[in-house]
Structures are given as structure tokens and as C-alpha cells.
C-alpha atoms as a PDB file:
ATOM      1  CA  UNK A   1      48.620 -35.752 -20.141  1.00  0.00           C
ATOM      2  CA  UNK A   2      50.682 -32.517 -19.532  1.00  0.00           C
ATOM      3  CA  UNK A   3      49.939 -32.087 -15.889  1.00  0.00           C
ATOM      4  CA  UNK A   4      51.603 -28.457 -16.314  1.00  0.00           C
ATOM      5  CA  UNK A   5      48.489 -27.771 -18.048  1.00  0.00           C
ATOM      6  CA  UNK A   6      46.027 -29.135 -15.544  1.00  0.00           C
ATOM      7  CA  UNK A   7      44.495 -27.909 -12.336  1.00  0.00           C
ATOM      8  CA  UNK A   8      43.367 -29.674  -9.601  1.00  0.00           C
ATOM      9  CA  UNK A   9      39.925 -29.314  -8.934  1.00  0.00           C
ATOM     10  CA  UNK A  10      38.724 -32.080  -6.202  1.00  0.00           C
ATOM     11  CA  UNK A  11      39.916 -35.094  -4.130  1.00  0.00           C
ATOM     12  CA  UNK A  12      38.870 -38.488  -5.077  1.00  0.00           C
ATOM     13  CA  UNK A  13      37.507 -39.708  -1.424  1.00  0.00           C
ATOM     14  CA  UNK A  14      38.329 -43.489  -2.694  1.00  0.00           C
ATOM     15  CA  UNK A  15      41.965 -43.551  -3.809  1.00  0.00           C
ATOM     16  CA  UNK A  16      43.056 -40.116  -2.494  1.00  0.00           C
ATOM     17  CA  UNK A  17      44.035 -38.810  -5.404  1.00  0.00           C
ATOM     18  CA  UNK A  18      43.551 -35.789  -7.333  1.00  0.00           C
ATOM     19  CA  UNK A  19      41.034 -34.985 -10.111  1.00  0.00           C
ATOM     20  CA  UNK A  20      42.739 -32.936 -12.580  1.00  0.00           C
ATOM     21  CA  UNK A  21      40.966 -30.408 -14.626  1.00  0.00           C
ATOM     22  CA  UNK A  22      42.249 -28.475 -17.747  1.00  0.00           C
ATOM     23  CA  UNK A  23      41.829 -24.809 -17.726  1.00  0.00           C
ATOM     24  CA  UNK A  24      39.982 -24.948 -20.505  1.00  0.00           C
ATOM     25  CA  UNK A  25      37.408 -27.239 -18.875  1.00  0.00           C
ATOM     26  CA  UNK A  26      37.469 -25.107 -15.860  1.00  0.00           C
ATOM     27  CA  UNK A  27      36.412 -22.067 -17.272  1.00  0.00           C
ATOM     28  CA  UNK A  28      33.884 -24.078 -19.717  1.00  0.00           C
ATOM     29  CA  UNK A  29      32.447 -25.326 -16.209  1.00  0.00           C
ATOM     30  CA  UNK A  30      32.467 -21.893 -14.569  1.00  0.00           C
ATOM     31  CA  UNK A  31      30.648 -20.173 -17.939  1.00  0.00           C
ATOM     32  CA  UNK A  32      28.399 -22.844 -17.355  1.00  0.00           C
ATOM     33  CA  UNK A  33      27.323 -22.697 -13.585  1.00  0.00           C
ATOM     34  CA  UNK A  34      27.435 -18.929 -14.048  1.00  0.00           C
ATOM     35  CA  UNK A  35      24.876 -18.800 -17.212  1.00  0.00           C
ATOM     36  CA  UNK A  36      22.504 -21.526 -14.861  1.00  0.00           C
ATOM     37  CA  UNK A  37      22.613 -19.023 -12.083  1.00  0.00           C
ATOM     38  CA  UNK A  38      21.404 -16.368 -14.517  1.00  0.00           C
ATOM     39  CA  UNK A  39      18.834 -17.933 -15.889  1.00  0.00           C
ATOM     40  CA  UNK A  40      17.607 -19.343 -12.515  1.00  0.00           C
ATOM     41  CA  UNK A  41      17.948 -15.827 -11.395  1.00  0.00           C
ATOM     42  CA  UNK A  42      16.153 -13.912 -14.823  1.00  0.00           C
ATOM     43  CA  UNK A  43      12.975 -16.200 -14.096  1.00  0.00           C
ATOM     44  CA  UNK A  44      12.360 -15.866 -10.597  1.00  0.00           C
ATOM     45  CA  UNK A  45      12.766 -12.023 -10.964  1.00  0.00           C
ATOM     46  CA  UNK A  46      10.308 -10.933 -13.701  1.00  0.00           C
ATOM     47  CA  UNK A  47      10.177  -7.589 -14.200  1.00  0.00           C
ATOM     48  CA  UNK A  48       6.818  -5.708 -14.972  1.00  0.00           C
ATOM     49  CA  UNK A  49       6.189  -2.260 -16.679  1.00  0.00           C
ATOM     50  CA  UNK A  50       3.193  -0.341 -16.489  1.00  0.00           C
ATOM     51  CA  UNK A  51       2.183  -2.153 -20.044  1.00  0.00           C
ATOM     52  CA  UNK A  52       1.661  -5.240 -18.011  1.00  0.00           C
ATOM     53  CA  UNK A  53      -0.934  -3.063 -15.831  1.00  0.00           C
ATOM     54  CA  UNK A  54      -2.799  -2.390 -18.958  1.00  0.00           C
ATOM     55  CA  UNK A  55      -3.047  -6.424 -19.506  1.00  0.00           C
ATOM     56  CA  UNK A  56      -5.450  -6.319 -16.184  1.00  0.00           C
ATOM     57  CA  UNK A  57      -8.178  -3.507 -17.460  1.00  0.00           C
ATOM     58  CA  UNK A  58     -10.759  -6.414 -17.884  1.00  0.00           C
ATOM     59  CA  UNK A  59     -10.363  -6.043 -14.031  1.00  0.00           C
ATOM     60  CA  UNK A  60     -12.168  -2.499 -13.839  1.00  0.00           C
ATOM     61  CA  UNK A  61     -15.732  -2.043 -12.921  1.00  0.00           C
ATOM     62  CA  UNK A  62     -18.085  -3.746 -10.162  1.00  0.00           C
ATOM     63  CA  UNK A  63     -18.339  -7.492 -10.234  1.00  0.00           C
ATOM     64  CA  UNK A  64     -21.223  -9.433  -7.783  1.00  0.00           C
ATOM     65  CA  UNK A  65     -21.476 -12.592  -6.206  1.00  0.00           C
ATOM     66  CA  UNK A  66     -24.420 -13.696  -4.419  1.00  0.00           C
ATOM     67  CA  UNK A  67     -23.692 -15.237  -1.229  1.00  0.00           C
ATOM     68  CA  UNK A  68     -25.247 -17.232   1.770  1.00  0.00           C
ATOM     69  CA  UNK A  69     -25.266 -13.932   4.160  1.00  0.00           C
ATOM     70  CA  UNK A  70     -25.917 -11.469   1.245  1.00  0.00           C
ATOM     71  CA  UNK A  71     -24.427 -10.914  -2.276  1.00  0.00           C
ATOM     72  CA  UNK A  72     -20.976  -9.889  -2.029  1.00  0.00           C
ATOM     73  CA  UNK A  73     -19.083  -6.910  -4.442  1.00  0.00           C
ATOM     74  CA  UNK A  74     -15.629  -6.152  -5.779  1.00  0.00           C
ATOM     75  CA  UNK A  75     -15.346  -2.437  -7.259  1.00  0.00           C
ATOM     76  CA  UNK A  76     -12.300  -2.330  -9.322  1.00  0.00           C
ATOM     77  CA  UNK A  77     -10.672   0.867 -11.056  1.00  0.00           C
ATOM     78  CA  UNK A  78      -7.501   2.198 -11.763  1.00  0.00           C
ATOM     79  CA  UNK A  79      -5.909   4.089  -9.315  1.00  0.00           C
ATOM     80  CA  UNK A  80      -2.816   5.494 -11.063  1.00  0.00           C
ATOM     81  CA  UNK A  81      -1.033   4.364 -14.345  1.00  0.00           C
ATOM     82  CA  UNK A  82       0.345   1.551 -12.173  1.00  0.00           C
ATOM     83  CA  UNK A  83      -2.147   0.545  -9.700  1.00  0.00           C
ATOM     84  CA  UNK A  84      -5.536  -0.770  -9.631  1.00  0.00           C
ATOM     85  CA  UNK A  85      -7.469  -0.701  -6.572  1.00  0.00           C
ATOM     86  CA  UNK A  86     -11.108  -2.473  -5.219  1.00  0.00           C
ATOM     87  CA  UNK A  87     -13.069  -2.429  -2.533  1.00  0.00           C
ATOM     88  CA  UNK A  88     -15.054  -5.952  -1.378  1.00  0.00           C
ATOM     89  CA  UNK A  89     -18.065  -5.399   0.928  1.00  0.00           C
ATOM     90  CA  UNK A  90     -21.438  -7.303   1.377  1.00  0.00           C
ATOM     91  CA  UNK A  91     -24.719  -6.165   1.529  1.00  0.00           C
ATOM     92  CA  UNK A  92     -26.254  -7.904   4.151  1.00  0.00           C
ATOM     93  CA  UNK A  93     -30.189  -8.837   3.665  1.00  0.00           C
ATOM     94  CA  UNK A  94     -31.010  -5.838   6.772  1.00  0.00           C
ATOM     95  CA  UNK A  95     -29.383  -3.922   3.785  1.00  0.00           C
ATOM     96  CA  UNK A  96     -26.083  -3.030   5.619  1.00  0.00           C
ATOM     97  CA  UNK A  97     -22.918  -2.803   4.034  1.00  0.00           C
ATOM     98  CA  UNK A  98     -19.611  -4.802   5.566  1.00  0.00           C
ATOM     99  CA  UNK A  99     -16.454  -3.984   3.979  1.00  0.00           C
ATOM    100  CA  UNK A 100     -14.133  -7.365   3.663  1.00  0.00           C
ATOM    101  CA  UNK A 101     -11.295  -6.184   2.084  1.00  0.00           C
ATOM    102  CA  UNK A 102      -9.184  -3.593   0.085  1.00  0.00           C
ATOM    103  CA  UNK A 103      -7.288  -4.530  -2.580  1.00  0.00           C
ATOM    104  CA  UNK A 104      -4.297  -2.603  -4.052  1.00  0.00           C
ATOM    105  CA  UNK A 105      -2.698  -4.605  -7.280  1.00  0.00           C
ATOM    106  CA  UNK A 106       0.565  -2.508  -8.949  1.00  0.00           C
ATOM    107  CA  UNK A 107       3.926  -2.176  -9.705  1.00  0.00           C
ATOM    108  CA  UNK A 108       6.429  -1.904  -6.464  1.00  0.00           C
ATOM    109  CA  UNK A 109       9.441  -1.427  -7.679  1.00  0.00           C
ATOM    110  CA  UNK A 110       9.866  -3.772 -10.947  1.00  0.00           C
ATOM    111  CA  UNK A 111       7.521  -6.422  -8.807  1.00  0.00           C
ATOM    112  CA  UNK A 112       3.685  -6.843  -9.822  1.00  0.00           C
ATOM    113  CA  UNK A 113       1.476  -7.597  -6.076  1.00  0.00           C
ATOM    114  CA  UNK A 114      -1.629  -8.008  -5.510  1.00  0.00           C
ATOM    115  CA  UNK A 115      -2.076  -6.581  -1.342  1.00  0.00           C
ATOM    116  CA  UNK A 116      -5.079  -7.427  -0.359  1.00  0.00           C
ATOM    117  CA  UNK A 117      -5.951  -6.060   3.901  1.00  0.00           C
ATOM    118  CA  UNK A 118      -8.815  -8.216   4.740  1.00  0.00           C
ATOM    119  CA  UNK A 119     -10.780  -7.146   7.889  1.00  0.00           C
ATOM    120  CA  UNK A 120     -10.441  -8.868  10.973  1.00  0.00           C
ATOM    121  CA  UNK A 121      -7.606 -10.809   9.427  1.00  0.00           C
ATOM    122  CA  UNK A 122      -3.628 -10.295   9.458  1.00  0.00           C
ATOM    123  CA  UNK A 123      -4.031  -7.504  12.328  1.00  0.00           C
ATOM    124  CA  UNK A 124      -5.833  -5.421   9.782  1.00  0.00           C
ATOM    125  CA  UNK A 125      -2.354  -5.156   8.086  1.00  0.00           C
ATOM    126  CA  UNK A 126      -1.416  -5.385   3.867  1.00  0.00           C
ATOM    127  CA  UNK A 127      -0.782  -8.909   2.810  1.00  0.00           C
ATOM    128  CA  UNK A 128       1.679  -8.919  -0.345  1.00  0.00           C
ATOM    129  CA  UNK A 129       1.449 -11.990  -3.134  1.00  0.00           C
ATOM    130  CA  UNK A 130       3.692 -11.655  -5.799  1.00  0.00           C
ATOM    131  CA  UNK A 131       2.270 -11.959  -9.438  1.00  0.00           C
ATOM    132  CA  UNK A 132       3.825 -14.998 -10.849  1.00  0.00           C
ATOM    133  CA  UNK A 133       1.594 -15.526 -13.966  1.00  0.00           C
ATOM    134  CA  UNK A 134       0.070 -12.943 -16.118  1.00  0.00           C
ATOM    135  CA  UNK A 135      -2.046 -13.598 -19.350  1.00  0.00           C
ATOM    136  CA  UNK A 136      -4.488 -10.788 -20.819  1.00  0.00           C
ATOM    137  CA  UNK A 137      -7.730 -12.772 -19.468  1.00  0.00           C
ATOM    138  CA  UNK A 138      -6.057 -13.156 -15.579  1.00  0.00           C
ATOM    139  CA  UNK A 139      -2.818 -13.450 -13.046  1.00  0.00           C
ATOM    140  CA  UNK A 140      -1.725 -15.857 -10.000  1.00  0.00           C
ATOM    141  CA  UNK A 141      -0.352 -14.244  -6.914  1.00  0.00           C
ATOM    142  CA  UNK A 142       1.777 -16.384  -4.678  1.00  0.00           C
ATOM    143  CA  UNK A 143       3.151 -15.791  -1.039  1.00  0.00           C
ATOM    144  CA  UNK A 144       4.260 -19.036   0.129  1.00  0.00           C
ATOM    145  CA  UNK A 145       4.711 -17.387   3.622  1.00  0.00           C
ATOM    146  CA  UNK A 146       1.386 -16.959   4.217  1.00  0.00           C
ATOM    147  CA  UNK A 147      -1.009 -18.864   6.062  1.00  0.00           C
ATOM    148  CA  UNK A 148      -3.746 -18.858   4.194  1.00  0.00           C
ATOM    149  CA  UNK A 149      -4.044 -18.031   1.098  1.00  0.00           C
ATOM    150  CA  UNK A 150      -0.597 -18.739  -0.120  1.00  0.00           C
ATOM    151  CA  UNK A 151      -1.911 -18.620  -4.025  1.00  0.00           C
ATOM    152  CA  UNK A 152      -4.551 -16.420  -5.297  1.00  0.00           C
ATOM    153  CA  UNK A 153      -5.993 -16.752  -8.700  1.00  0.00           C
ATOM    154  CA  UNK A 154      -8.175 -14.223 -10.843  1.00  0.00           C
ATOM    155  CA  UNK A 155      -9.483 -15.515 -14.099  1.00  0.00           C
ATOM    156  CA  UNK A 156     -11.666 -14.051 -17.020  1.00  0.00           C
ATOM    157  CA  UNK A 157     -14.158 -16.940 -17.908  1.00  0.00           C
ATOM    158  CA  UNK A 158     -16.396 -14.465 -20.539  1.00  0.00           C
ATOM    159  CA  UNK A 159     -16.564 -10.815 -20.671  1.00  0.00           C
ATOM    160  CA  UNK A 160     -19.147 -10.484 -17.752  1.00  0.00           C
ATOM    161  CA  UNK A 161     -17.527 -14.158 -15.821  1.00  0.00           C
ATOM    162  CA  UNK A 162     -14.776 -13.692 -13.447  1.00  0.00           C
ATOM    163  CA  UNK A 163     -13.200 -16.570 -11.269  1.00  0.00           C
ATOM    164  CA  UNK A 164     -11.273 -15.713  -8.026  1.00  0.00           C
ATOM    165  CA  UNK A 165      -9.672 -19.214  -6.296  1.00  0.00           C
ATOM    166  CA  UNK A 166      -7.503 -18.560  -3.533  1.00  0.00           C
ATOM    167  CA  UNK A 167      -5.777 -21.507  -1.928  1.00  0.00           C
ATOM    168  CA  UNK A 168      -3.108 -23.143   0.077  1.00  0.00           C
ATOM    169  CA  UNK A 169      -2.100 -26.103   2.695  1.00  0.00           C
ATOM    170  CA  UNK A 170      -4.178 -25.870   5.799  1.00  0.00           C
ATOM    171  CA  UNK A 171      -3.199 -28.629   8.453  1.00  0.00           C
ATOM    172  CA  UNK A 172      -1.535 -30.471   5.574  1.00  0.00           C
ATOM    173  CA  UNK A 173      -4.200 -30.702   3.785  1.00  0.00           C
ATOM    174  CA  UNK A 174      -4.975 -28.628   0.211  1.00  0.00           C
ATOM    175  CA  UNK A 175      -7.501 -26.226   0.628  1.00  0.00           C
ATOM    176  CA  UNK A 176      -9.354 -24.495  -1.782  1.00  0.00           C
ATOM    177  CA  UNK A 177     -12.360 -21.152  -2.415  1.00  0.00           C
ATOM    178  CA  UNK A 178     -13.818 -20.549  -5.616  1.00  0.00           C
ATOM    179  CA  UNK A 179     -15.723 -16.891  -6.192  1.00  0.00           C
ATOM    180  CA  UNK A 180     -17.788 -16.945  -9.406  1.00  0.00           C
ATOM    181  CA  UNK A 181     -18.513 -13.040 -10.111  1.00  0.00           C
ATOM    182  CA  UNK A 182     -20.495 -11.496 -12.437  1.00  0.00           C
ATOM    183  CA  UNK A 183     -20.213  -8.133 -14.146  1.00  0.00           C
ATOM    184  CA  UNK A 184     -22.590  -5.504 -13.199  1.00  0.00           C
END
């Protein structure tokens, strides 16, 4: 081999010697790492448009859920031509209302999140999960920061059948809430 032609690229820990490279190879290897990094890069970083917010207007209107303490709403409707925004509250059996949470879920800058600010939770303060999955019938948000949740799921069973999950590790341990709402 023409060693004019070759480049050394690494030291052989056994033997001492050099590994020698052709160019050729070592731009073949570079195109290659480069075009991984891209693609690594293009998947984790999915950018939404405003036609992705349209996917979600299955989302819009007042879903129910009867619960233990009282049945529990989510009032969804779109904000803006990028956000969506709801409201959760219970109606306790006196025939209070409690608000739980508000939810904003939009476009931020090329990103689709779902913030939800629960009360009593977080400091009272936005929570972000980043849509990771979209489909016309639901999404998965993800913030493996969180506590818990650190995945939140919304999925269209029927027309009038929606299925929130939110889950996550807890002590170790998977832990898991299903909502079954139903349209109003």
C-alpha cells in the first residue's frame, strides 16, 4: 500500500502501531457520521405548523367524567390559529365548582406542548411536555424531567370517547391514571 496516500487515523493499543486510513475512506467515514448526526438530529426535532393544530379539533368542546368527589370537566376550544386551550374543574356534590387545571396546547416556536398549571401542584407554575406523537384521533406529551407525569396521553376512542393516561416512574415503580371522558 502507498502509505503517501494514507492517513493515520488511530493507535493500535496492542502493537503500537498505526491504523492507516485512505482519504477516501476518511471522508466516506466522516459523510457517514455526519448524515447519522442529521438524522438523529431531524427526528428528535420535529417541527409542527399550524396544520398539525388542525389534526387536534376533535379536542374542542366539553368532555365529562364522573368521579368519586363529583364528575369532573375539560372545556376545550381554540384559542388562536395555534393554540387550544381548556379549563378542568369539578363540580362537587354541594354543587361547587374547583378548578384543577388550565391547559394551553400550541405551537412555541416550531415545538408542539401541551402546558398544563395544575392547582396546588408545581408552585401553581406552567408545566411544558413536548408532543412527541401526533395522529388525527390523539398525541403523547413527554417531559422526562418531570416528576410526575413525565408522559401524558390523549386518545379518541369514538367520536363522543376520549382517553387521557398520564404516567411515569414514581419510587421506581411505573405508575399509571386513566380518565375515560365523554362528550357533552
Amino acid at each position: 500500500m502507498n502509505k503517501t496516500l494514507l492517513t493515520p487515523c488511530c493507535k493500535n493499543l496492542v502493537g503500537e502501531k498505526l491504523l492507516y486510513l485512505s482519504k477516501n475512506s476518511m471522508k466516506n467515514l466522516l459523510v457517514l457520521i455526519f448524515s447519522i448526526f442529521l438524522i438523529q438530529k431531524q427526528a428528535s426535532a420535529q417541527t409542527y405548523s399550524t396544520r398539525d393544530i388542525q389534526k387536534m379539533a376533535w379536542i374542542a368542546g366539553s368532555w365529562k367524567m364522573n368521579g368519586k368527589k363529583g364528575p369532573i370537566y375539560e372545556n376545550w376550544y381554540l384559542k388562536n390559529d395555534s393554540t387550544y386551550q381548556s379549563k378542568s374543574f369539578r363540580v362537587r356534590t354541594s354543587g361547587d365548582t374547583l378548578l384543577l387545571e388550565t391547559v394551553e396546547l400550541g405551537l412555541r416556536e416550531g415545538e408542539l406542548l401541551y402546558i398544563p398549571t395544575v392547582n396546588g401542584q408545581n408552585d401553581n407554575e406552567p408545566v411544558s411536555f413536548r408532543i412527541t406523537r401526533l395522529d388525527h384521533n390523539g398525541f403523547q406529551g413527554t417531559n422526562k424531567g418531570h416528576d410526575f407525569p413525565q408522559q401524558i396521553n390523549y386518545r379518541l376512542q369514538t367520536k363522543n370517547n376520549l382517553i387521557a393516561v398520564v404516567s411515569g416512574i414514581i419510587s421506581g415503580k411505573e405508575e399509571k391514571q386513566v380518565f375515560n371522558y365523554t362528550r357533552q
